[in-house]
Protein backbone atom coordinates (compact mmCIF):
# COMPACT_ATOMS: atom_id res chain seq x y z
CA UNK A 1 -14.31 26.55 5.30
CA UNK A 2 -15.89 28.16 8.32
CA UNK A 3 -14.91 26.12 11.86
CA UNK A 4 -15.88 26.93 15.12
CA UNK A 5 -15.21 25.77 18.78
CA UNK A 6 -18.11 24.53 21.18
CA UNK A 7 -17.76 22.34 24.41
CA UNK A 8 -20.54 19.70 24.30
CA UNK A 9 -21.14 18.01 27.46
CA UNK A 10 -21.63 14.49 27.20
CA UNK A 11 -25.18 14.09 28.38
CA UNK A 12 -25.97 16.51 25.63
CA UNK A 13 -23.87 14.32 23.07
CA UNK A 14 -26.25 11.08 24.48
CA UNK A 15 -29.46 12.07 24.49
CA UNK A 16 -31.81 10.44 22.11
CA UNK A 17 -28.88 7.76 21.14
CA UNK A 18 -29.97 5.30 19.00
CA UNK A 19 -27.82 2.36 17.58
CA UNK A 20 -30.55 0.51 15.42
CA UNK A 21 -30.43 -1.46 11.61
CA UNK A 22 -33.08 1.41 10.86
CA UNK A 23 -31.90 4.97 12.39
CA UNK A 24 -28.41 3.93 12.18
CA UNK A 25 -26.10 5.52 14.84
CA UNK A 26 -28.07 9.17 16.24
CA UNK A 27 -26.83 11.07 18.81
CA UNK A 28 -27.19 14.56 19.88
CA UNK A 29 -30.92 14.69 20.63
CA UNK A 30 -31.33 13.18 16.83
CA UNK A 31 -29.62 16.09 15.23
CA UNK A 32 -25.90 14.33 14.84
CA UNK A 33 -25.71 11.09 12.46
CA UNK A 34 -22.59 9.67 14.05
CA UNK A 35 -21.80 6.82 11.26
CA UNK A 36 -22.63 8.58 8.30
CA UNK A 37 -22.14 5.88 5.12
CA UNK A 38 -18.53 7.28 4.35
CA UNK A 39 -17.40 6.43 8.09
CA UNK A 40 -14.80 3.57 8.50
CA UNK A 41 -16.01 0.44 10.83
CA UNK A 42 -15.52 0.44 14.19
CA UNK A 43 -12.31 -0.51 14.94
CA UNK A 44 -11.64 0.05 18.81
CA UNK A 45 -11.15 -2.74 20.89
CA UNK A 46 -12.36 -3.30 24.66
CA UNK A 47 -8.90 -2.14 26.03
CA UNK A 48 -9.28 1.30 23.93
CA UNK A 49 -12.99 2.04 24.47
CA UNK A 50 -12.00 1.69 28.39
CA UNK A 51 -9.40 4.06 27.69
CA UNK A 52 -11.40 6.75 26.48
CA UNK A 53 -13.47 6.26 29.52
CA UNK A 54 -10.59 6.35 31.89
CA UNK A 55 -9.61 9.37 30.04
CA UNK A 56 -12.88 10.88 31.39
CA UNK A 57 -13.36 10.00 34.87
CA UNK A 58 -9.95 10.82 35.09
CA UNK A 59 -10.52 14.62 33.96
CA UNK A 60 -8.18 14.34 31.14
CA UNK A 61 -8.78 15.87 27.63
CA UNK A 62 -9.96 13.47 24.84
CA UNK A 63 -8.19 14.67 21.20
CA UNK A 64 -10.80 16.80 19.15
CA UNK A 65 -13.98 15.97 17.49
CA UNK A 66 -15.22 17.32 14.33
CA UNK A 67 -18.69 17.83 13.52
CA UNK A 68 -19.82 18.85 9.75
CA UNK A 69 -23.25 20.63 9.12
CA UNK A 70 -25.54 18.85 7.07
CA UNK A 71 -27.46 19.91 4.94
CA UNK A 72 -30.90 20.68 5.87
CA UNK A 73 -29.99 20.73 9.68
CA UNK A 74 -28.34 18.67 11.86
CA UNK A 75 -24.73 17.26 12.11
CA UNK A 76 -22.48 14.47 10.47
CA UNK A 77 -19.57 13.12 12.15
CA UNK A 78 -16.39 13.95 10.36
CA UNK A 79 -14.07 12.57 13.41
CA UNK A 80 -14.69 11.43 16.80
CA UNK A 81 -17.02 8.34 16.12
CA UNK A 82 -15.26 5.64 18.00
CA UNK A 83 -15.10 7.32 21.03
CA UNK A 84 -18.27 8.82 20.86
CA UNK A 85 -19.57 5.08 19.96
CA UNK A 86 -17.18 4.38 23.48
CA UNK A 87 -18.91 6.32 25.47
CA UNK A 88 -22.90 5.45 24.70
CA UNK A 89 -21.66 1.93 24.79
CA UNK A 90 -20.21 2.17 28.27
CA UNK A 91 -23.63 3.73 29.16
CA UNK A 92 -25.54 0.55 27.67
CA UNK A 93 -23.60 -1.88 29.35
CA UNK A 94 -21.20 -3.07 26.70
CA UNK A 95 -18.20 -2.88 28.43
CA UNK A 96 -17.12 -2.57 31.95
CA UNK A 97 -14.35 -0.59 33.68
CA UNK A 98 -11.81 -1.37 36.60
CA UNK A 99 -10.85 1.52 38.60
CA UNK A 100 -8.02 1.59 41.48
CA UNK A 101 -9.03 -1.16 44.63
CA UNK A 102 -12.51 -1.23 43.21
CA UNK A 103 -14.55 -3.87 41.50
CA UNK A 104 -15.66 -4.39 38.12
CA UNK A 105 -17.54 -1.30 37.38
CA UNK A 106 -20.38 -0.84 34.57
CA UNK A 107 -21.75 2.50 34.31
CA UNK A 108 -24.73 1.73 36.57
CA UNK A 109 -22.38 1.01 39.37
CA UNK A 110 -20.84 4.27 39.01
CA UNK A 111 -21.47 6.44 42.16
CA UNK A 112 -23.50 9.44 41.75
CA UNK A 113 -20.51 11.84 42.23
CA UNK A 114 -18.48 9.49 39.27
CA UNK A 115 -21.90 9.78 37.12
CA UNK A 116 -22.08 13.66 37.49
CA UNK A 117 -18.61 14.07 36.94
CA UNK A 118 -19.06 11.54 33.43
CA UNK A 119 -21.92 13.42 32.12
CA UNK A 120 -21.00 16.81 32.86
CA UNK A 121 -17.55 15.81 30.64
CA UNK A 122 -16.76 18.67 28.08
CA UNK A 123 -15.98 17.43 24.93
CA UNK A 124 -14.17 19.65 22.49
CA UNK A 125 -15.57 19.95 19.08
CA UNK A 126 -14.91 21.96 16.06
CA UNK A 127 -18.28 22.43 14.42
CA UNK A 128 -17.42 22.59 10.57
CA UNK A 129 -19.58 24.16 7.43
CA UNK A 130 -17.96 24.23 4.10
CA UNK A 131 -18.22 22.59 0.81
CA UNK A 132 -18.33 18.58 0.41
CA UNK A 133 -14.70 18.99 -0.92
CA UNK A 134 -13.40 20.88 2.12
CA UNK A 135 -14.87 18.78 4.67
CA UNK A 136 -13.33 16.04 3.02
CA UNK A 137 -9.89 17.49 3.21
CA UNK A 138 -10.39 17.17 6.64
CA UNK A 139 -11.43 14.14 6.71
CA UNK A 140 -8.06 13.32 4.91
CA UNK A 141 -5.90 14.27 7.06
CA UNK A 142 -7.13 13.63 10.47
CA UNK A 143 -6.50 11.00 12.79
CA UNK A 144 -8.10 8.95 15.06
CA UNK A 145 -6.15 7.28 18.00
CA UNK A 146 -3.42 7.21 15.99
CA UNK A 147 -4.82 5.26 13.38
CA UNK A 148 -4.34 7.33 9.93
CA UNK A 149 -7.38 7.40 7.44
CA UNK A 150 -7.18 4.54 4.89
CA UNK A 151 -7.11 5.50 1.26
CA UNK A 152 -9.84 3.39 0.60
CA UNK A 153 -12.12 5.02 4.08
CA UNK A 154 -11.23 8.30 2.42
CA UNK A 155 -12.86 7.27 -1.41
CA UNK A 156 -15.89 6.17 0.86
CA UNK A 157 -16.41 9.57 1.72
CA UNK A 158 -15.82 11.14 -1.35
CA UNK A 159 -18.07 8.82 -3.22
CA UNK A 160 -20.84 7.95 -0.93
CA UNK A 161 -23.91 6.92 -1.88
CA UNK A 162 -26.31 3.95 -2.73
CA UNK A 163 -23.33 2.17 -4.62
CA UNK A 164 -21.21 2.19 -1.86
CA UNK A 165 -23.70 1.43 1.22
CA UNK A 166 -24.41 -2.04 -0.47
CA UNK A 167 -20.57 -2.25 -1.50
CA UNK A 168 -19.45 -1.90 2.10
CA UNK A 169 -22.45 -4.80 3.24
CA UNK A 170 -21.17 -7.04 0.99
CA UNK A 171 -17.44 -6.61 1.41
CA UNK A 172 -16.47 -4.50 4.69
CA UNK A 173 -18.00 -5.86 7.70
CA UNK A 174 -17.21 -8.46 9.91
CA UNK A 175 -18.48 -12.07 8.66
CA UNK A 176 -19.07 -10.38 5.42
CA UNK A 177 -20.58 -12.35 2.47
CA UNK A 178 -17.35 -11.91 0.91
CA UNK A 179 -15.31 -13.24 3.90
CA UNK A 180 -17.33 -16.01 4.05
CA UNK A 181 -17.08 -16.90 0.08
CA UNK A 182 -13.55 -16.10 -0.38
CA UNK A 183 -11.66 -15.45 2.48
CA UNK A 184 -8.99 -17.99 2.37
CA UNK A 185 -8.15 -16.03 -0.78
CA UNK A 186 -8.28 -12.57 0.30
CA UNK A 187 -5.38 -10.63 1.97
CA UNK A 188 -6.34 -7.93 4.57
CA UNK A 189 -9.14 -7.34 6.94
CA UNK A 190 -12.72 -6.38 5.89
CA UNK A 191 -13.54 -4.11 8.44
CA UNK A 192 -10.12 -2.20 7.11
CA UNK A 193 -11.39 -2.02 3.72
CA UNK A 194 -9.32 -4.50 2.05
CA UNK A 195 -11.87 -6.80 0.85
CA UNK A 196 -13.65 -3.43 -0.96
CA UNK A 197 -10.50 -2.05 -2.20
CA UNK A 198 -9.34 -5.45 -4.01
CA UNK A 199 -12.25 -5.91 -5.59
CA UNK A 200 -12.61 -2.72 -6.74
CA UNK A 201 -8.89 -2.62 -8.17
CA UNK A 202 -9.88 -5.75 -9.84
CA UNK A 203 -12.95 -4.43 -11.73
CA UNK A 204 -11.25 -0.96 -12.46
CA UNK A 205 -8.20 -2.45 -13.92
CA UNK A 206 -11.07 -4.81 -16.19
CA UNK A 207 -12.84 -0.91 -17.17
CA UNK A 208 -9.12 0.03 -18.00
CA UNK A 209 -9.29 3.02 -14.89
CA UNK A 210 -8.44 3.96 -11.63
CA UNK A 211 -10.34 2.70 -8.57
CA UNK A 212 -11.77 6.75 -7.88
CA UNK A 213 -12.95 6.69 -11.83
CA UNK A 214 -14.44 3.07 -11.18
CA UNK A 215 -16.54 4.70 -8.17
CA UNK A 216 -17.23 7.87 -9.76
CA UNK A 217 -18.87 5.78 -12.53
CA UNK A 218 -20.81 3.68 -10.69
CA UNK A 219 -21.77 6.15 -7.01
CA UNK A 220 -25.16 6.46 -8.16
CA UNK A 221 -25.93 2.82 -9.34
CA UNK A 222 -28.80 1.82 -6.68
CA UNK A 223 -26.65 -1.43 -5.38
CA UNK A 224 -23.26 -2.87 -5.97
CA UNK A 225 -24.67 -6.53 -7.75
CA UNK A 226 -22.45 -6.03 -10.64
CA UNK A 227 -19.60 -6.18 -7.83
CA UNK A 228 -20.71 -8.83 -6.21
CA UNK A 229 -21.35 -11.27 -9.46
CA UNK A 230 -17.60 -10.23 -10.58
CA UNK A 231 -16.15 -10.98 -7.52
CA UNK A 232 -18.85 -14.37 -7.25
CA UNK A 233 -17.12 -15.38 -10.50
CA UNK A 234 -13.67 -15.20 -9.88
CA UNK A 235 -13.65 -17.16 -6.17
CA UNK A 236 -15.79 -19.59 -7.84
CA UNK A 237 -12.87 -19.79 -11.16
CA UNK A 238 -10.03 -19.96 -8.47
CA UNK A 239 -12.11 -22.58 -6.56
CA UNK A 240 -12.49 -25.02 -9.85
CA UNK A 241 -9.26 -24.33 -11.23
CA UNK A 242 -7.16 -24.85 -8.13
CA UNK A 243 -9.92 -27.15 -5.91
CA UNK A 244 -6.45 -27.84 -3.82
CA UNK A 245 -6.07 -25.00 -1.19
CA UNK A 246 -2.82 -23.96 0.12
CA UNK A 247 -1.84 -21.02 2.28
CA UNK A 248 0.00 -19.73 -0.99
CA UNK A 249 -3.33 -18.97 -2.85
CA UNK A 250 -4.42 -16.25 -0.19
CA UNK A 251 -3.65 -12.71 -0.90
CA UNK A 252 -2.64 -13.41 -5.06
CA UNK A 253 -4.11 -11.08 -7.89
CA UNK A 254 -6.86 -13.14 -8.86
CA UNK A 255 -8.70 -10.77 -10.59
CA UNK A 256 -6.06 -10.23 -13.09
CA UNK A 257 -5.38 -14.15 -13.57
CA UNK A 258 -9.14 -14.23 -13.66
CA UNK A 259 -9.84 -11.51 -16.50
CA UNK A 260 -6.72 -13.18 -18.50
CA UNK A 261 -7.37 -17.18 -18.54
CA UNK A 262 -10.80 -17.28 -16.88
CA UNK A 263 -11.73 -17.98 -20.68
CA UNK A 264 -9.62 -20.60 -21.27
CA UNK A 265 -9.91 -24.46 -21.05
CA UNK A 266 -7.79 -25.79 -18.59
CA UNK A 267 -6.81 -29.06 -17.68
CA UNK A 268 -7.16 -28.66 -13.62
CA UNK A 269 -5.87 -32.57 -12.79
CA UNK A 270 -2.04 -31.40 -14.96
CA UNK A 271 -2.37 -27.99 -13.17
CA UNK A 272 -2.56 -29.42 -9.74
CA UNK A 273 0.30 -31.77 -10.74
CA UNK A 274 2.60 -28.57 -12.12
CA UNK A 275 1.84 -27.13 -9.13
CA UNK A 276 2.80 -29.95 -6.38
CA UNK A 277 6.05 -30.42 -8.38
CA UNK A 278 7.05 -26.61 -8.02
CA UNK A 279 6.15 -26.67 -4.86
CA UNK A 280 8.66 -28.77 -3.58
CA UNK A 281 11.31 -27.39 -6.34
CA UNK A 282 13.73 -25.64 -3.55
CA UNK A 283 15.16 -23.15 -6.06
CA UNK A 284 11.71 -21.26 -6.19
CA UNK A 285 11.71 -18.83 -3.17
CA UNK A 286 8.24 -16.94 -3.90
CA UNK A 287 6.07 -19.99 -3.95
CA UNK A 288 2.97 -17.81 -4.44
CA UNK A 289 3.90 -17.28 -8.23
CA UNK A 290 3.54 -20.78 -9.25
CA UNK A 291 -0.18 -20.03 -9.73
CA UNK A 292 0.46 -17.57 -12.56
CA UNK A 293 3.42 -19.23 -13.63
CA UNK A 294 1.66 -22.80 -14.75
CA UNK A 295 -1.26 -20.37 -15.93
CA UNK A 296 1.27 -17.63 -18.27
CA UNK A 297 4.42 -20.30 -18.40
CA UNK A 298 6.25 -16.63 -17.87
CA UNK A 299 9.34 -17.20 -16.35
CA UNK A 300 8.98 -13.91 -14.78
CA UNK A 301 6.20 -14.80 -12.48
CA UNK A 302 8.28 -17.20 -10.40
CA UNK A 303 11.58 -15.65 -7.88
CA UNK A 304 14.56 -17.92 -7.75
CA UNK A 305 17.15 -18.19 -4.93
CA UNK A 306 19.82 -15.98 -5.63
CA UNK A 307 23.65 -16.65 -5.29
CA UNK A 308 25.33 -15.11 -1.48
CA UNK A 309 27.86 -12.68 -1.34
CA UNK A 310 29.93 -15.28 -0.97
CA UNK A 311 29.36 -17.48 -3.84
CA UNK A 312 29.88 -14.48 -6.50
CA UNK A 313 33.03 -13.44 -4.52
CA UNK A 314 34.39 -16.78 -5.36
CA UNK A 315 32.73 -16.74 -9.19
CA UNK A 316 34.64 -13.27 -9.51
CA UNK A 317 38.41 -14.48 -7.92
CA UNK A 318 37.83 -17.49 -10.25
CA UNK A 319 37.01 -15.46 -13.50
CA UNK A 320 39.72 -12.98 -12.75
CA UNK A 321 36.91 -10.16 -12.97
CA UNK A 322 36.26 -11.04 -16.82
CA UNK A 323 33.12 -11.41 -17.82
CA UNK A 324 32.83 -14.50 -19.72
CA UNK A 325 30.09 -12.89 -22.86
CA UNK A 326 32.22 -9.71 -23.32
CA UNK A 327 35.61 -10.96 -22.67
CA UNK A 328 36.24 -7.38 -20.60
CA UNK A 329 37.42 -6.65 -17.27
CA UNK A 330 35.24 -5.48 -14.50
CA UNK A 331 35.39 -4.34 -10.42
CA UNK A 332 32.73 -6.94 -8.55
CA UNK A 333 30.02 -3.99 -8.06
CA UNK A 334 30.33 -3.80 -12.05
CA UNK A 335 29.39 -7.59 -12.24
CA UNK A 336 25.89 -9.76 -11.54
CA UNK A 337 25.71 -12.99 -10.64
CA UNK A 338 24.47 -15.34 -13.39
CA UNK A 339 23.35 -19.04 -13.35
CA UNK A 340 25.91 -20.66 -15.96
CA UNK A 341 22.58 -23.75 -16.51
CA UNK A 342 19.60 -21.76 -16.16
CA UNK A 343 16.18 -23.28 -13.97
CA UNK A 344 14.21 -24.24 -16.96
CA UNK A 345 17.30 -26.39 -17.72
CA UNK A 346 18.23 -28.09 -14.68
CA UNK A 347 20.59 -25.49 -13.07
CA UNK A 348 20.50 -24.82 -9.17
CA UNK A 349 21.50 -22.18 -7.07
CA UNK A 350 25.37 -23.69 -6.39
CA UNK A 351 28.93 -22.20 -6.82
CA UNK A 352 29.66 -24.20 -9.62
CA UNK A 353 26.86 -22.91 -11.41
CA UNK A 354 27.12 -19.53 -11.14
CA UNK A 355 28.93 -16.65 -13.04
CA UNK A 356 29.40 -13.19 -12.77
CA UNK A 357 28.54 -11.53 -15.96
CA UNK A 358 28.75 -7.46 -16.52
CA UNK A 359 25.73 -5.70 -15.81
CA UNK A 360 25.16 -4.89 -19.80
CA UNK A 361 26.04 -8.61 -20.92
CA UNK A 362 23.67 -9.82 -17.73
CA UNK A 363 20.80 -7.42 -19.23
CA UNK A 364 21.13 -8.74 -22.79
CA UNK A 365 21.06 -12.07 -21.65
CA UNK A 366 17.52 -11.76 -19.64
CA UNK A 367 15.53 -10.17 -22.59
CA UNK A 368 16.99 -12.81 -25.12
């Protein structure tokens, strides 16, 4: 990997920017793409992108850029986008400034002296050339206002192309057409990737491989409609199956509920009816589960309240430290608490139903 140093001035960093649904993001008299496809969203807020141009009035260093060479000419922006994107949209009027017992100040209503001063800025950037697999180690490891690459930003990169431009339009911008389908069930924010990264967990785990294998398969496919359809199909299962919402539904593993009784006949009227009773069942702490549990009928899917420290320091003084199955004597961090009438029986999360049974006996018990 070859690097090298170069001060670009910012006037030379904004000439010929464009910021248009057909050139994209262009900067650098057309020669630097500055959103390439494997670049996250932009993420900055107004308080940050003033920031950056405090930072520069001011005189004071903004953290390094990184530049890659493309092929075929030209530059790709490796790091340094959303201050770059800052900066030409402080020049367009998208955000204004406040500086010490002045007004509101756009760039415009910069003096000449503070417009000079802006464009004549020196940014420092590390012009990189190197194979596709070193400039995404970079990529990996660098940092933008403190914000660490997502794992699902950095399989962007490594697996751009048509696939993932029309996965990212689908599920990874802001009012996306997944957002606006499913959001009430989704956990996360689009522009972060989440939308893209669940979805794609969902229909790897389907294919029987890991998200990366899922996208190496599929990087070339000319859109992301199978995606789209799987993803279509499971919001529209959960919809029909569970047509009452509750804040519980958002964030579950639909996709796997989906793949596993999206087959299957269900009766949504009883399901809605197991589900308002064990919603107001107290001894069920993760409520969430109840939608796989009236699904699987796995026991395992729900989380119970659990007995305090002091409820099994009272179930161990009154069993003498014997465990009631194996009849031996234990020391209280030996022992788990145990509920003598279980759930599915009646039994609650009180004193007087709850025993302290040796780890092994406690063990035996749960797999019988």
């Amino acid at each position: 990997m070859q690097i090298a140093l170069h001060s670009i001035p910012i006037r030379a960093l904004v000439n010929g920017y464009q910021n248009s649904r057909d050139t994209g993001n262009i900067g650098y008299g057309g020669l630097l793409n500055i959103r390439p496809p494997y670049q996250r969203e932009f993420r900055y807020d107004t308080q940050q992108k003033q920031a950056v141009i405090h930072t520069i009035l001011h005189g004071f260093p903004l953290n390094t850029m990184y530049w890659s060479e493309a092929d075929g000419g030209g530059y790709e922006m490796i790091d340094g986008q959303q201050r770059t994107l800052s900066i030409c949209e402080f020049m367009q009027h998208e955000f204004h400034i406040a500086l010490p017992n002045r007004s509101i100040l756009y760039y415009d209503t910069l003096t000449d002296q503070e417009k000079e001063q802006f464009l004549s800025y020196e940014l420092t950037v590390y012009f990189c050339q190197g194979t596709d697999r070193e400039k995404l180690d970079w990529f990996r490891v660098i940092n933008i206002a403190g914000a660490k690459l997502l794992d699902q930003e950095l399989r962007n990169a490594v697996y751009a192309g048509p696939f993932v431009s029309d996965a990212r339009r689908y599920f990874s911008k802001r009012s996306c057409p997944a957002y606006g389908m499913g959001g009430s069930y989704m956990a996360g924010n689009p522009l972060e990737q989440a939308y893209l990264e669940t979805v794609l967990k969902w229909a790897a785990r389907k294919e029987g491989v890991t998200i990366d294998d899922y996208m190496a398969r599929h990087q070339h496919d000319p859109n992301a409609n199978l995606l789209w359809g799987y993803y279509s199909q499971i919001i529209t299962w959960v919809q029909t199956t569970f047509p009452h919402y509750r804040k519980e539904m958002k964030g579950l593993d639909w996709g796997a509920m989906f793949d596993e009784f999206g087959g299957k006949t269900l009766d949504t009227t009883q399901l809605e009816q197991r589900v308002h009773d064990l919603m107001e069942d107290d001894e069920i702490m993760k409520k969430g589960g109840i939608y796989r549990y009236v699904l699987s009928g796995d026991l395992r899917d729900l989380s119970f309240r659990t007995f305090d420290t002091r409820q099994k320091r009272q179930a161990y003084e009154r069993q003498e430290g014997i465990c009631p199955r194996c009849g031996k004597h234990f020391r209280l961090e030996e022992m788990e608490a145990d509920h003598i009438t279980p759930w599915v029986e009646g039994g609650t999360t009180v004193p007087e139903n709850c025993q302290m049974l040796c780890k092994a006996c406690n063990r035996l018990k749960g797999v019988r």
